[in-house]
Protein backbone atom coordinates (compact mmCIF):
# COMPACT_ATOMS: atom_id res chain seq x y z
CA UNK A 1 -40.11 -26.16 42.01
CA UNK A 2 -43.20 -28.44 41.63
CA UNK A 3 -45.16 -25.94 40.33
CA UNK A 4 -43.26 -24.58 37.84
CA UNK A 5 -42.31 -28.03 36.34
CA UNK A 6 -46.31 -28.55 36.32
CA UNK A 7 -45.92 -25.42 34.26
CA UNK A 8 -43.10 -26.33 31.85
CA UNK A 9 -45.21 -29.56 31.45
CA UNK A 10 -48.78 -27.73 30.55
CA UNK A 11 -47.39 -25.94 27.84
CA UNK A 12 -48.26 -26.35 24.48
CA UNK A 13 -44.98 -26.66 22.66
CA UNK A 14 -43.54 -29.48 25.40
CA UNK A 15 -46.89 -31.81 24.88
CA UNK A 16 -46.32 -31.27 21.03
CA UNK A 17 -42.72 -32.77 21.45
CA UNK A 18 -43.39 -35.88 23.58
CA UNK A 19 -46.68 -36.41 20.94
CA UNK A 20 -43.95 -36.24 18.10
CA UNK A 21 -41.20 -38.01 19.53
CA UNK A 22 -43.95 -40.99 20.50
CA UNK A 23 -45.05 -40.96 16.65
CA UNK A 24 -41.62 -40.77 15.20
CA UNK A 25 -40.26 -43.44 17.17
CA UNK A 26 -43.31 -45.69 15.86
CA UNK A 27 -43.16 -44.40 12.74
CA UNK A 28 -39.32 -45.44 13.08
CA UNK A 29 -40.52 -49.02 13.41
CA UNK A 30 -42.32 -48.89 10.59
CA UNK A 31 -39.88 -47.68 8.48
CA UNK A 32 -37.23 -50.26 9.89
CA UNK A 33 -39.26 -52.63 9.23
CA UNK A 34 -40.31 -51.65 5.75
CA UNK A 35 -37.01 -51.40 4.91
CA UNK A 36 -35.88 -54.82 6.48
CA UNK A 37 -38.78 -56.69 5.38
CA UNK A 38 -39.17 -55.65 2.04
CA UNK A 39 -37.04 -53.52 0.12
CA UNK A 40 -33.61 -55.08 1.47
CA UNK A 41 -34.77 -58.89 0.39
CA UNK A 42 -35.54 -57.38 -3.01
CA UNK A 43 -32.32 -55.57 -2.99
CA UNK A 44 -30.20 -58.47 -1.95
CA UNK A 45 -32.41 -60.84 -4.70
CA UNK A 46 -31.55 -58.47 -7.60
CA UNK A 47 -28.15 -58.87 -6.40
CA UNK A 48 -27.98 -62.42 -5.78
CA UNK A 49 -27.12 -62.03 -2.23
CA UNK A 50 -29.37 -64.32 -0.62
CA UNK A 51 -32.21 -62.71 1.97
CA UNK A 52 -30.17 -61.18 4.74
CA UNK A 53 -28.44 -58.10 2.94
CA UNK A 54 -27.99 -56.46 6.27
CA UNK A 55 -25.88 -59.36 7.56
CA UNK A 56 -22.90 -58.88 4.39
CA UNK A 57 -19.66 -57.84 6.22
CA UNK A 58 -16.12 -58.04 5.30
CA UNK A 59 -14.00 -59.60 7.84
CA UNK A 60 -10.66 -56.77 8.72
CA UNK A 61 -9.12 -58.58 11.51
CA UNK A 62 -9.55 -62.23 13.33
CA UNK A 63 -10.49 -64.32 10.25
CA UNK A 64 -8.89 -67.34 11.85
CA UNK A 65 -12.08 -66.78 14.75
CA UNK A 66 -14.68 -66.61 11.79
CA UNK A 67 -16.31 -69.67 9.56
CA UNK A 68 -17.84 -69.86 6.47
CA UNK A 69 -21.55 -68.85 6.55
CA UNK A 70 -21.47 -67.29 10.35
CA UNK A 71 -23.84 -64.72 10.87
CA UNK A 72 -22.66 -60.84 11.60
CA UNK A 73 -23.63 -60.91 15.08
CA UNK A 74 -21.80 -64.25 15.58
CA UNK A 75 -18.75 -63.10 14.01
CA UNK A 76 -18.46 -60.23 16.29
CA UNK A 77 -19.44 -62.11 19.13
CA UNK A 78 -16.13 -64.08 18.05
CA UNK A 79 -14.19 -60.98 18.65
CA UNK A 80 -13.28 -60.80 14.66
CA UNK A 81 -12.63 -57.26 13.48
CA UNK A 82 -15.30 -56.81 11.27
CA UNK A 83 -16.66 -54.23 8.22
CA UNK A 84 -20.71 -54.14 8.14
CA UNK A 85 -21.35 -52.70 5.08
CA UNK A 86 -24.67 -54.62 4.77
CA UNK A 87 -25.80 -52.96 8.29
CA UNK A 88 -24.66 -49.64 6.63
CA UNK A 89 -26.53 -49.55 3.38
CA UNK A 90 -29.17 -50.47 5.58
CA UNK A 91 -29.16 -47.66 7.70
CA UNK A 92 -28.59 -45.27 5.02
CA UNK A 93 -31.82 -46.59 3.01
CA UNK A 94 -33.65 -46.42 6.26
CA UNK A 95 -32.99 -42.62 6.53
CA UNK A 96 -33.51 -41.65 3.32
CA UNK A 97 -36.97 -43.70 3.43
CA UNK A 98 -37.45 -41.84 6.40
CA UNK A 99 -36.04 -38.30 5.57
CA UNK A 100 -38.43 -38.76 2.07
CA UNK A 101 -41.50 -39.32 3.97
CA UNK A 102 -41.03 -36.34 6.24
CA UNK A 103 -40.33 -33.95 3.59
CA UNK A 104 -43.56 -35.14 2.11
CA UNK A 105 -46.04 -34.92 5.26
CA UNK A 106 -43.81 -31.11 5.65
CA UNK A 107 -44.53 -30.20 2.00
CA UNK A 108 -48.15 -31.12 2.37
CA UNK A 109 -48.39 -29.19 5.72
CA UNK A 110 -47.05 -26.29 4.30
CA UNK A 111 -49.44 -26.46 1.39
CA UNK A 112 -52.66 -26.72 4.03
CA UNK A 113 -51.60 -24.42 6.93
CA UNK A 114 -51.67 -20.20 6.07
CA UNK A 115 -49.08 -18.42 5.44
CA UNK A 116 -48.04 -16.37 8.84
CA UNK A 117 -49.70 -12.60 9.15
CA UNK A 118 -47.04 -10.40 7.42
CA UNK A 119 -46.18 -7.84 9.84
CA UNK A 120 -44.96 -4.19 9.33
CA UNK A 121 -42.13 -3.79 7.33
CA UNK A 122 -38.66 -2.23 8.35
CA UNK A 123 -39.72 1.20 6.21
CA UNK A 124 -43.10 1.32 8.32
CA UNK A 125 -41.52 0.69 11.52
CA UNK A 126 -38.87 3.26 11.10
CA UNK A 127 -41.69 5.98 9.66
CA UNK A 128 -43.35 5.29 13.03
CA UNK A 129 -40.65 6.03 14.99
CA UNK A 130 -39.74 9.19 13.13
CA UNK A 131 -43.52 10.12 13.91
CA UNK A 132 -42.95 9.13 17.46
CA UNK A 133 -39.91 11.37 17.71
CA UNK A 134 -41.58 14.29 15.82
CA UNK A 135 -44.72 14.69 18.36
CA UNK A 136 -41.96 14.72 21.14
């Protein structure tokens, strides 16, 4: 058993996952924190929503447990029933940030790497057979 999860581990294609799950949880980060940092405080400025736009929630349930000006992860720590449609929006620029700069470094890798050998067609592979057959 020990030697065939050495195996597994040796191969190519499992070392190129852990390498790109590594990366994409880093680039993740950076992303997050792109997002977070810089667009979201612009976002919220434009829309005259102070700095934190991922904090805006709508309280659903359990106002009476929420005051004026408490934060989103107070309010739920209060037990209110809350609506996080900052967090949300957040999340949703996030992955499209995200999603956008993949497509790019895909694009651009599809632009650099060769298109794969073109193998025999279906008409050449059946002509072979018939050949195959024929000498038989």
């Amino acid at each position: 058993m020990l030697s065939e999860f050495k195996a597994f581990i040796a191969r190519g294609n499992v070392l190129d996952l852990a390498v790109g799950v590594i990366i994409g949880a880093a680039f993740g980060k950076i992303v997050s924190s792109l997002t977070d940092d810089l667009i979201m405080p612009l976002i919220s400025l434009v829309t005259g929503g102070g700095t934190d736009f991922s904090a805006k929630y709508l309280v659903l349930g359990g106002a009476d447990k929420v005051q004026a000006g408490m934060s989103l992860a107070a309010a739920k720590a209060a037990g209110a029933n809350v609506f996080a449609w900052g967090s949300f929006i957040t999340a949703i620029i996030n992955f499209l940030i995200l999603a956008f700069v993949i497509f790019l470094i895909v694009r651009q890798a599809n632009k650099v790497m060769p298109p794969p050998a073109a193998g025999p067609s279906e008409v050449d592979l059946l002509a072979e057979i018939r050949d195959e057959l024929k000498k038989k």
